[in-house]
Protein backbone atom coordinates (compact mmCIF):
# COMPACT_ATOMS: atom_id res chain seq x y z
CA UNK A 1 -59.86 -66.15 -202.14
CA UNK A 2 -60.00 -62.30 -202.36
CA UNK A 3 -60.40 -59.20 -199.69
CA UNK A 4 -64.10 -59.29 -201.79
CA UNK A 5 -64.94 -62.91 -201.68
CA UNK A 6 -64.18 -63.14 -198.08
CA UNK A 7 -66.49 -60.15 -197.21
CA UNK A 8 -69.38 -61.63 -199.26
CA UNK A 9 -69.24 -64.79 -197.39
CA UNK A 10 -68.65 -63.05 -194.27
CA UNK A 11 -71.81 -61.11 -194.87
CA UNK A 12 -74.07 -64.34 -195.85
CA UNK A 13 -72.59 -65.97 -192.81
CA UNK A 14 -73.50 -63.15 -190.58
CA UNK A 15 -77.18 -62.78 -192.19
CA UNK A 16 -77.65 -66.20 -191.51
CA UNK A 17 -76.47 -66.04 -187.89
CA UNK A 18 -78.83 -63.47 -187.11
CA UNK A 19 -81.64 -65.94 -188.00
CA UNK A 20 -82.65 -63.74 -191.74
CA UNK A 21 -82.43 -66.57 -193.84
CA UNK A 22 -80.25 -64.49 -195.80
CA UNK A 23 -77.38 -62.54 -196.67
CA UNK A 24 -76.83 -59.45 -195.21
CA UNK A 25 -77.45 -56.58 -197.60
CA UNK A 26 -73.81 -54.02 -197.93
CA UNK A 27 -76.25 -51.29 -196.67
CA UNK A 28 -77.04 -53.35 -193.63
CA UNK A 29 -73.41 -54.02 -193.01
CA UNK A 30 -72.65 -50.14 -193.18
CA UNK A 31 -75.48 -49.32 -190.99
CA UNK A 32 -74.80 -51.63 -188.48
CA UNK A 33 -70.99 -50.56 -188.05
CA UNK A 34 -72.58 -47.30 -187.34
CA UNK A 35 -75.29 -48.79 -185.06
CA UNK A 36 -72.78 -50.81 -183.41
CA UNK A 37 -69.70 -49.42 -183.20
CA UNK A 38 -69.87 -46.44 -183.74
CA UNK A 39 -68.16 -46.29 -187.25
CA UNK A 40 -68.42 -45.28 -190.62
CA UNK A 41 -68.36 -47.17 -193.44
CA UNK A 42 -70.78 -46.45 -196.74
CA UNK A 43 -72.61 -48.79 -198.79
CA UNK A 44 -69.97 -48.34 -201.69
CA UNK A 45 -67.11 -48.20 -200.26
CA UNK A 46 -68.11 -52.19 -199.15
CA UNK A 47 -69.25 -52.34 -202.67
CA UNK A 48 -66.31 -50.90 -204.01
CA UNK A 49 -63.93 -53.59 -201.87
CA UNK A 50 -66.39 -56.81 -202.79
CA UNK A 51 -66.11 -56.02 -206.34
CA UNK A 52 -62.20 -55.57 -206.24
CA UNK A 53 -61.95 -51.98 -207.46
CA UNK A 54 -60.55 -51.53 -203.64
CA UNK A 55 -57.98 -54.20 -203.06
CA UNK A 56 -56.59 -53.17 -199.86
CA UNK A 57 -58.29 -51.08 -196.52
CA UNK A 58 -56.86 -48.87 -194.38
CA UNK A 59 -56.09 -50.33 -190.66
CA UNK A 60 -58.87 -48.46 -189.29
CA UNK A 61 -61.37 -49.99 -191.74
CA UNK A 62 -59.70 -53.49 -191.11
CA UNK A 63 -60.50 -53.22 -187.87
CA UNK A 64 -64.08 -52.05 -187.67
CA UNK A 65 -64.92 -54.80 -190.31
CA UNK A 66 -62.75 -57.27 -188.30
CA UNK A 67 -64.55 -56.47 -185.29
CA UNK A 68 -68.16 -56.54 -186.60
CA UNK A 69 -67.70 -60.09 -188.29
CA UNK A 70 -66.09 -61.26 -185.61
CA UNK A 71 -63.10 -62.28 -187.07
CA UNK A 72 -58.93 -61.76 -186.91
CA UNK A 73 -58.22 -58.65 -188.89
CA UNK A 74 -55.26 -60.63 -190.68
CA UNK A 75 -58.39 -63.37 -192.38
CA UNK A 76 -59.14 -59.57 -193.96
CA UNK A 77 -56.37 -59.75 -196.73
CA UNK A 78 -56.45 -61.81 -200.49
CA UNK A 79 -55.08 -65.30 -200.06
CA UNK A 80 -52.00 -66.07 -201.75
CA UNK A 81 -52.36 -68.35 -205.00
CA UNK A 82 -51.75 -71.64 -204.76
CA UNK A 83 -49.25 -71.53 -207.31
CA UNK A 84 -46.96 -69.67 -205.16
CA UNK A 85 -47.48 -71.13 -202.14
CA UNK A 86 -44.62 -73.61 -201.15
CA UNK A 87 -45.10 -76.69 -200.03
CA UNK A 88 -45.40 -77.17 -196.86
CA UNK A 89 -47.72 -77.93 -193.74
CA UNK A 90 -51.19 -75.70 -194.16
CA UNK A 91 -50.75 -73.40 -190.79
CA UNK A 92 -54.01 -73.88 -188.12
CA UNK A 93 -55.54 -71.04 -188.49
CA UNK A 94 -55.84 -71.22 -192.30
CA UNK A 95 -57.27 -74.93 -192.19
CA UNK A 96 -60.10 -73.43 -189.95
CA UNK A 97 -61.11 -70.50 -192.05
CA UNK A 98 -61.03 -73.35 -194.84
CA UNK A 99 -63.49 -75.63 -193.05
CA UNK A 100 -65.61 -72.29 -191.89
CA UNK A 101 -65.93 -71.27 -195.61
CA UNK A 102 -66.74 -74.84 -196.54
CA UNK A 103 -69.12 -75.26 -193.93
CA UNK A 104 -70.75 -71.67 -195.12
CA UNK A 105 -70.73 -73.35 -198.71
CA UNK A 106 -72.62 -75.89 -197.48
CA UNK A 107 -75.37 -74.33 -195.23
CA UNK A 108 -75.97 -71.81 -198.71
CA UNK A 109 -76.58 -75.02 -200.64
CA UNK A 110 -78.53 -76.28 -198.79
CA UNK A 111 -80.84 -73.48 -197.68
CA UNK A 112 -84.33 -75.06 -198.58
CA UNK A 113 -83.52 -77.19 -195.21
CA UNK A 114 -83.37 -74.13 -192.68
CA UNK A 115 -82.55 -76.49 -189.97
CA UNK A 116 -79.20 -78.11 -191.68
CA UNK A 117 -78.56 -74.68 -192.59
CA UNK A 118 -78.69 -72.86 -189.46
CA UNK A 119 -76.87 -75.70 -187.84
CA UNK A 120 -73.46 -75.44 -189.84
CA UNK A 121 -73.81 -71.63 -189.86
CA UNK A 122 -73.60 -72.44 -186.17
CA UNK A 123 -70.75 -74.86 -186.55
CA UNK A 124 -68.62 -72.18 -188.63
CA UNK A 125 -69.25 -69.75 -186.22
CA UNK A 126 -68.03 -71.62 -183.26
CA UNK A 127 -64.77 -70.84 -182.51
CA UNK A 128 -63.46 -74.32 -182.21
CA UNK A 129 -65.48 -75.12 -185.27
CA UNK A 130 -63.00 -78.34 -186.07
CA UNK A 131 -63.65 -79.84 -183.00
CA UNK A 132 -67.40 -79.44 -183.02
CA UNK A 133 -67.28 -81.67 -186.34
CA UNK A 134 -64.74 -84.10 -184.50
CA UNK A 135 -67.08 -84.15 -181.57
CA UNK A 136 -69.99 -84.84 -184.26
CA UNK A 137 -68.03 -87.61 -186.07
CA UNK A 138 -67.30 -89.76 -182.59
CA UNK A 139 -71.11 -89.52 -181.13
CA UNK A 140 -71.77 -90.91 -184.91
CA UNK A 141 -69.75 -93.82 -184.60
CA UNK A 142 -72.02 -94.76 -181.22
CA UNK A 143 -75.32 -95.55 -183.01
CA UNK A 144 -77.01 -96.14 -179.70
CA UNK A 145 -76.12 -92.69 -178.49
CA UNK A 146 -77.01 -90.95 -181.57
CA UNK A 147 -81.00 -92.77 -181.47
CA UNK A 148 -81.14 -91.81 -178.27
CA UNK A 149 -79.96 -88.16 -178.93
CA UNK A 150 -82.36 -87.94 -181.66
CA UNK A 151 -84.89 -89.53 -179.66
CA UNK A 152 -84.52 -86.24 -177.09
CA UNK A 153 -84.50 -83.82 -179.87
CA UNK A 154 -87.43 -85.10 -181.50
CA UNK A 155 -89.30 -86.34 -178.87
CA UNK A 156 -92.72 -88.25 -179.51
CA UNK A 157 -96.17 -86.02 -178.42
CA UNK A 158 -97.47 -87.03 -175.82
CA UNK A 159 -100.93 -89.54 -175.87
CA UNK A 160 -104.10 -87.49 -174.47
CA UNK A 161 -105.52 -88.92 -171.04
CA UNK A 162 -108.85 -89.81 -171.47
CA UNK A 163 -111.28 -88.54 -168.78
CA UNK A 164 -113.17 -90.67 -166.65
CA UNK A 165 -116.76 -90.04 -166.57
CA UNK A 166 -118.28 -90.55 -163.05
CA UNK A 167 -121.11 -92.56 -163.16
């Protein structure tokens, strides 16, 4: 994935997290680094980077965009292609941004349900994001616990009293 891919998908995932329904726009992005922290960053410039004609940042724009997505300023790079990657184990970190980004794939397909989608935006964002969907994948294999989980979530209304009349 490139510097540009990553930063769309790190803007839909923070648009989403902030409850929009949406991605963030590049003008929000760049107005919020200023709001935020202080920084400056225009509109093309971040256009300029997600369409590739930037392919590398300064450390100093690393940094602020590392720091408002809330991510490692090394994620902020182009992969390396598969082709040239030797074989070998996949390192941690990298199988977590690949779950985060799949997760992220999956809440923007399916947006028309706002509550799936908000809930693996939430699940990407978590830090420990593998372990939330380990966590998920035990409690499933307890199908008492998970009725009686959904049970609290959804709970039934309540029935209306009737009043007594005095007679």
């Amino acid at each position: 994935m490139t510097l540009g891919q990553k930063i769309t998908r790190l803007r839909t995932l923070e648009g989403f997290s902030r409850g929009l329904d949406r991605e963030l726009t590049q003008s929000e992005v760049s107005e919020g680094i200023a709001k935020d922290l202080g920084g400056k960053l225009s509109q093309s410039y971040l256009s300029q980077i997600e369409s590739g004609a930037r392919r590398h940042l300064t450390s100093e724009t690393r940094l602020m965009l590392a720091r408002y997505f809330r991510v490692h300023p090394g994620h902020l790079v182009d992969d390396l292609d598969d082709a040239a990657a030797p074989v070998a184990l996949i390192p941690r970190r990298e199988l977590d941004d690949k779950l985060d980004l799949w997760l992220i794939d999956g809440a923007e397909q399916f947006a028309m349900d706002v509550q799936l989608s908000r809930a693996l935006i939430a699940i990407a964002k978590h830090e420990k994001s593998r372990e939330c969907l380990m966590l998920l994948g035990s409690i499933v294999d307890n199908r008492h616990f998970i009725d009686r989980l959904v049970d609290r979530l959804n709970p039934e209304p309540p029935v209306a009293k009737r009043k007594r009349s005095r007679a």
